[in-house]
Protein backbone atom coordinates (compact mmCIF):
# COMPACT_ATOMS: atom_id res chain seq x y z
CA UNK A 1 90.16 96.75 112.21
CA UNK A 2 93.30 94.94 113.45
CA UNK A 3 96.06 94.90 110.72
CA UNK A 4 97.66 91.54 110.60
CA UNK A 5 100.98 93.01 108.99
CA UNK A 6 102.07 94.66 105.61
CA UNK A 7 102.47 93.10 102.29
CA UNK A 8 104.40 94.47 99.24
CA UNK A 9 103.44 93.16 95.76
CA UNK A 10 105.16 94.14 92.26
CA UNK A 11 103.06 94.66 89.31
CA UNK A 12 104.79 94.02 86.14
CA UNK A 13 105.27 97.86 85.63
CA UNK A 14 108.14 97.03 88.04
CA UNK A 15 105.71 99.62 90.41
CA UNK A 16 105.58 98.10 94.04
CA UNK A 17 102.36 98.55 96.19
CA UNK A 18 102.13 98.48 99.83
CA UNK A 19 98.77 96.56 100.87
CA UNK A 20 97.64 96.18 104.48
CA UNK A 21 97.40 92.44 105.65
CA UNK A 22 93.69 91.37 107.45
CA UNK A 23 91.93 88.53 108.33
CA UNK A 24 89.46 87.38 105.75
CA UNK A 25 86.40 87.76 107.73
CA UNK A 26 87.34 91.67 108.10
CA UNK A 27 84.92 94.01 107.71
CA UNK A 28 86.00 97.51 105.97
CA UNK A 29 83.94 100.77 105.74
CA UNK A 30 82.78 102.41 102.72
CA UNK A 31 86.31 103.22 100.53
CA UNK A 32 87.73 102.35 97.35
CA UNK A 33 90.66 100.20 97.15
CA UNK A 34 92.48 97.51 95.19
CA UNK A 35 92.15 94.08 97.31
CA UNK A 36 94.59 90.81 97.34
CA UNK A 37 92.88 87.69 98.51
CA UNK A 38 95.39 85.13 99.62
CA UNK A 39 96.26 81.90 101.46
CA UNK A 40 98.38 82.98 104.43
CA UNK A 41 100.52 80.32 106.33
CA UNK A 42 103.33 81.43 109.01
CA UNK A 43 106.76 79.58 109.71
CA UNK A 44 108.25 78.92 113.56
CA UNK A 45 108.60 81.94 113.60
CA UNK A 46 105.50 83.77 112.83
CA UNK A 47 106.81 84.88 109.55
CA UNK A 48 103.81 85.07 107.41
CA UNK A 49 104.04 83.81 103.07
CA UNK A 50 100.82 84.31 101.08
CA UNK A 51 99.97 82.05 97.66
CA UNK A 52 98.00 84.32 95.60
CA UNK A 53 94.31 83.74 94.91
CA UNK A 54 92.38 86.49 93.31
CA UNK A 55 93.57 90.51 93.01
CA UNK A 56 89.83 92.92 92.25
CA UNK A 57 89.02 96.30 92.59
CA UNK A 58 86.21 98.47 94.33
CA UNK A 59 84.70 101.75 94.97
CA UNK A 60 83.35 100.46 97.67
CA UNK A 61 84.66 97.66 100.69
CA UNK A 62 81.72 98.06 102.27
CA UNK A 63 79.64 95.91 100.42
CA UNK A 64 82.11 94.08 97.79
CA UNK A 65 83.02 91.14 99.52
CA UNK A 66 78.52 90.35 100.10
CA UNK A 67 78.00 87.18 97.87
CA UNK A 68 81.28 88.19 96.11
CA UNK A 69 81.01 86.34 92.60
CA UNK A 70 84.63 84.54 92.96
CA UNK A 71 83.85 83.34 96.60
CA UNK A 72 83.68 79.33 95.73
CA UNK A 73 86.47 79.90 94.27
CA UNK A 74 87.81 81.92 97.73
CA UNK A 75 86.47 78.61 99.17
CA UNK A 76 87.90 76.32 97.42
CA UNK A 77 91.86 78.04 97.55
CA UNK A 78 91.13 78.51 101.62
CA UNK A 79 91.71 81.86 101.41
CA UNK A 80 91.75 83.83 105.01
CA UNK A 81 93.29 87.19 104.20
CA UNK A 82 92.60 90.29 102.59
CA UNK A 83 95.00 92.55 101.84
CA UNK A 84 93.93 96.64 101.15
CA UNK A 85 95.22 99.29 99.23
CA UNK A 86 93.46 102.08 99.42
CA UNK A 87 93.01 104.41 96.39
CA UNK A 88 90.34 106.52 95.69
CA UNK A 89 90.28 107.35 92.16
CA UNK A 90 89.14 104.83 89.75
CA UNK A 91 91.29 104.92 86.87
CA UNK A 92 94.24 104.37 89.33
CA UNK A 93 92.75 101.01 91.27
CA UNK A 94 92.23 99.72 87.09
CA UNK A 95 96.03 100.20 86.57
CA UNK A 96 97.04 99.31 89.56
CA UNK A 97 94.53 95.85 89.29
CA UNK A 98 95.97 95.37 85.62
CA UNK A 99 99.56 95.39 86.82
CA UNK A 100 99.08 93.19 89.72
CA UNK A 101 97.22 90.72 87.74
CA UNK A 102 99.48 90.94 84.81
CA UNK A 103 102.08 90.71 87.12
CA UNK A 104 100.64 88.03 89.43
CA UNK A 105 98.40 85.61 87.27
CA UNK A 106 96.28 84.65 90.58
CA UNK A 107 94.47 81.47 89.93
CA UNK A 108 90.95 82.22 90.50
CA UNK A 109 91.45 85.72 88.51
CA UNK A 110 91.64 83.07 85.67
CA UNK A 111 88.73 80.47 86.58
CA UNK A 112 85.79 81.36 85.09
């Protein structure tokens, strides 16, 4: 599991959270985390920007991204990155997901 890079996103607690940048078609083992799907795009000189798509939460990386529920939306944004921050305890990835989102507004978070 290759790392792409580092991302840093601010929720709007103000609270910044390190994520770990990977290619979309990444395959994690069996850990909870808060995940940031994203558009990635690089400038002459490699520099990498993201444009938000969808921010979730799991006990479990293993299996959450199998027939994910948001994936036509995934699709349709041409998403090919998934950043990781890993957290263990539940309550924490919900506050942490709440902030980012509240913080973020990613589109397909919204599209029902």
């Amino acid at each position: 599991m290759a790392t792409i890079g580092t991302l840093t996103l601010t929720g709007l607690s103000g609270n910044k959270y390190k994520f770990n940048v990977y290619s979309f078609d990444t395959t994690f083992k069996e850990l909870g985390a808060i995940y940031y799907i994203s558009k990635r795009t690089t400038d002459s000189n490699g520099k990498g920007t993201h444009s938000k798509i969808y921010i979730g939460m799991t006990g479990d990386l293993s299996t959450r991204f199998n027939n994910h529920h948001k994936e036509d939306c995934f699709n349709k944004k041409n998403a090919n990155c998934k950043s990781i921050l890993i957290e263990e305890n539940k309550e924490t990835r919900l506050e942490i997901e709440a902030d980012l989102i509240e913080s973020l507004n990613p589109p397909c978070n919204g599209d029902i």
